[in-house]
Protein backbone atom coordinates (compact mmCIF):
# COMPACT_ATOMS: atom_id res chain seq x y z
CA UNK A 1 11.98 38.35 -72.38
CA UNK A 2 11.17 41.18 -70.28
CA UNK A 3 9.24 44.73 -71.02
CA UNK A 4 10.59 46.19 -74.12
CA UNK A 5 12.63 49.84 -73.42
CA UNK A 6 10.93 50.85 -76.66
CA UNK A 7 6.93 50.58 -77.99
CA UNK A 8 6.32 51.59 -81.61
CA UNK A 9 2.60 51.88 -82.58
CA UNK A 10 1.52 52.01 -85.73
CA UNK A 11 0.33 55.17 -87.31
CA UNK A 12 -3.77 55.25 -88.20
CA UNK A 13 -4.71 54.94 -91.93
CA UNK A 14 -4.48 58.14 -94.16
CA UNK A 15 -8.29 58.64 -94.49
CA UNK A 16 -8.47 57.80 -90.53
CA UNK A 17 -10.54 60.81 -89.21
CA UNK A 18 -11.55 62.06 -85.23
CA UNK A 19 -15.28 63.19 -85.04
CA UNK A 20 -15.48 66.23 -82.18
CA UNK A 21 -18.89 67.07 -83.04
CA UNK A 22 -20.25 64.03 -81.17
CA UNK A 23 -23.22 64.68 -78.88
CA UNK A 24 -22.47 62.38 -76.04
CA UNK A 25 -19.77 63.54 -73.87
CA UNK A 26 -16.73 61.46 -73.54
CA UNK A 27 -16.47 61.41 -69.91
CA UNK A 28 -19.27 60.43 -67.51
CA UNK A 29 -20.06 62.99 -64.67
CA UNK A 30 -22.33 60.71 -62.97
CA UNK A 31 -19.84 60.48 -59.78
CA UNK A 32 -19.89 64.44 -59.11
CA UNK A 33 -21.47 65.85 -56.34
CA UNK A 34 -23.38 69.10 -57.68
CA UNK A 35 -23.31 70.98 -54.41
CA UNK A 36 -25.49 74.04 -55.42
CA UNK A 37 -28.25 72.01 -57.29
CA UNK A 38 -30.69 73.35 -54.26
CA UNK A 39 -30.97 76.77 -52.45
CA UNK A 40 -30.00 76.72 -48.86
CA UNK A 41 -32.92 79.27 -48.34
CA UNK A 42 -36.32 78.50 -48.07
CA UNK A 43 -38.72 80.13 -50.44
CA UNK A 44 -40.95 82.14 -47.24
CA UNK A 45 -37.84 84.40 -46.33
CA UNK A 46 -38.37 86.14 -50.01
CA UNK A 47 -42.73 85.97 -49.76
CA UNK A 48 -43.78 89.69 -48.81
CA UNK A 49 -45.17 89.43 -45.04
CA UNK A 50 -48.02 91.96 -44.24
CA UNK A 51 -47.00 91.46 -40.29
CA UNK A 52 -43.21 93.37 -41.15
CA UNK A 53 -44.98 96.07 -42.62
CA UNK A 54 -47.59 96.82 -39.45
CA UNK A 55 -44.46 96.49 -37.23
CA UNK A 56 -42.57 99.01 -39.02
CA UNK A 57 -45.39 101.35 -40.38
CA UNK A 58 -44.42 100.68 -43.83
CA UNK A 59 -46.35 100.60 -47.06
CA UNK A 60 -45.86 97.80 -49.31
CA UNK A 61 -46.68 99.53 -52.19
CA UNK A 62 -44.23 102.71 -51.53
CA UNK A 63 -41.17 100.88 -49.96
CA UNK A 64 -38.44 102.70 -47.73
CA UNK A 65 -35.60 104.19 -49.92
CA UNK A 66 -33.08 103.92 -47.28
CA UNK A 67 -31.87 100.54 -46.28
CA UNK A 68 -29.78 99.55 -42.80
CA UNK A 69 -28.16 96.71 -43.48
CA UNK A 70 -26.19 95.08 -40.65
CA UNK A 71 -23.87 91.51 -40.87
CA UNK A 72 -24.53 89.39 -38.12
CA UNK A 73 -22.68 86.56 -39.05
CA UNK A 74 -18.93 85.92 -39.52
CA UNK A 75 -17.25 85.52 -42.95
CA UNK A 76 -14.83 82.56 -41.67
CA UNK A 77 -14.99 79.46 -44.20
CA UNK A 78 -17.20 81.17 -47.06
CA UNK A 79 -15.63 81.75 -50.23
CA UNK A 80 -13.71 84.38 -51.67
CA UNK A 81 -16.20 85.77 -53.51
CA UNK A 82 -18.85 86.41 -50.72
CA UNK A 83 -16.04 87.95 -48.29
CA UNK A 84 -15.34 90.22 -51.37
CA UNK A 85 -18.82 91.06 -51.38
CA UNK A 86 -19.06 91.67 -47.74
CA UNK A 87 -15.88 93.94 -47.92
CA UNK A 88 -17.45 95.75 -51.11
CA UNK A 89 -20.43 96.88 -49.16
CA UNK A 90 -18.40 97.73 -45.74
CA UNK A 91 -19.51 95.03 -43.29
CA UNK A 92 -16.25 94.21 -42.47
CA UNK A 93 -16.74 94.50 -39.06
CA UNK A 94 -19.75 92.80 -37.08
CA UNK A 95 -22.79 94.60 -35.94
CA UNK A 96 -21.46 97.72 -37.79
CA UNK A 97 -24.52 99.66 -39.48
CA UNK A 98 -24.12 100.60 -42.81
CA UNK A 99 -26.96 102.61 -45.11
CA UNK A 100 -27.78 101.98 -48.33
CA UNK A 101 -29.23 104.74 -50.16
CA UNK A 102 -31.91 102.79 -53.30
CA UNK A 103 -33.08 106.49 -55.33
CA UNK A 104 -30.72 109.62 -55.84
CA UNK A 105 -33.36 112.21 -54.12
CA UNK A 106 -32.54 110.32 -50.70
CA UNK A 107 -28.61 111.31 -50.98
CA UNK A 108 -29.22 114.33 -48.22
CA UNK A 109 -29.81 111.73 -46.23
CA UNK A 110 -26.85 109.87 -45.29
């Protein structure tokens, strides 16, 4: 009377087999939250915009070689992999300018 110390099951049949090649998955990922299904920037910031180019006397068809890229925004709560990318390119600190040099004839530059 009570629950037994000891629970012996019996072994499956000798021609019993497992199928892994099943095409349905085995658990259901209905319940996840995909959190990077949509990007968090809107498609205008990457559209060329002939207004930039008057403003800085650029060409859109010849574009500067040398880029000044400056990081405006703190690195608190982002993941490790954007504050490696942040150290990688030397915006560690904030509003510290930092070139980046796009074609090897623009190296006398810096």
């Amino acid at each position: 009377q009570g629950i037994p110390w000891e629970i012996s099951l019996p072994l499956p049949p000798s021609n019993f087999t497992t199928s892994t090649n099943s095409v349905e998955s085995l658990t259901w990922t209905g319940w996840i939250r995909h959190k990077f299904t949509k990007s968090r920037i809107p498609a205008s910031v990457f559209q060329p915009r002939p207004s930039d180019h008057e403003k800085y006397g650029g060409d859109p068809q010849q574009p500067h070689k040398l880029h000044l890229v400056t990081r405006i925004k703190s690195g608190i709560g982002r993941p490790y992999w954007e504050k490696k990318i942040i150290h990688d390119l030397g915006l560690d600190k904030v509003y510290f300018l930092n070139y980046f040099i796009s074609c090897l004839s623009c190296t006398s530059v810096k």
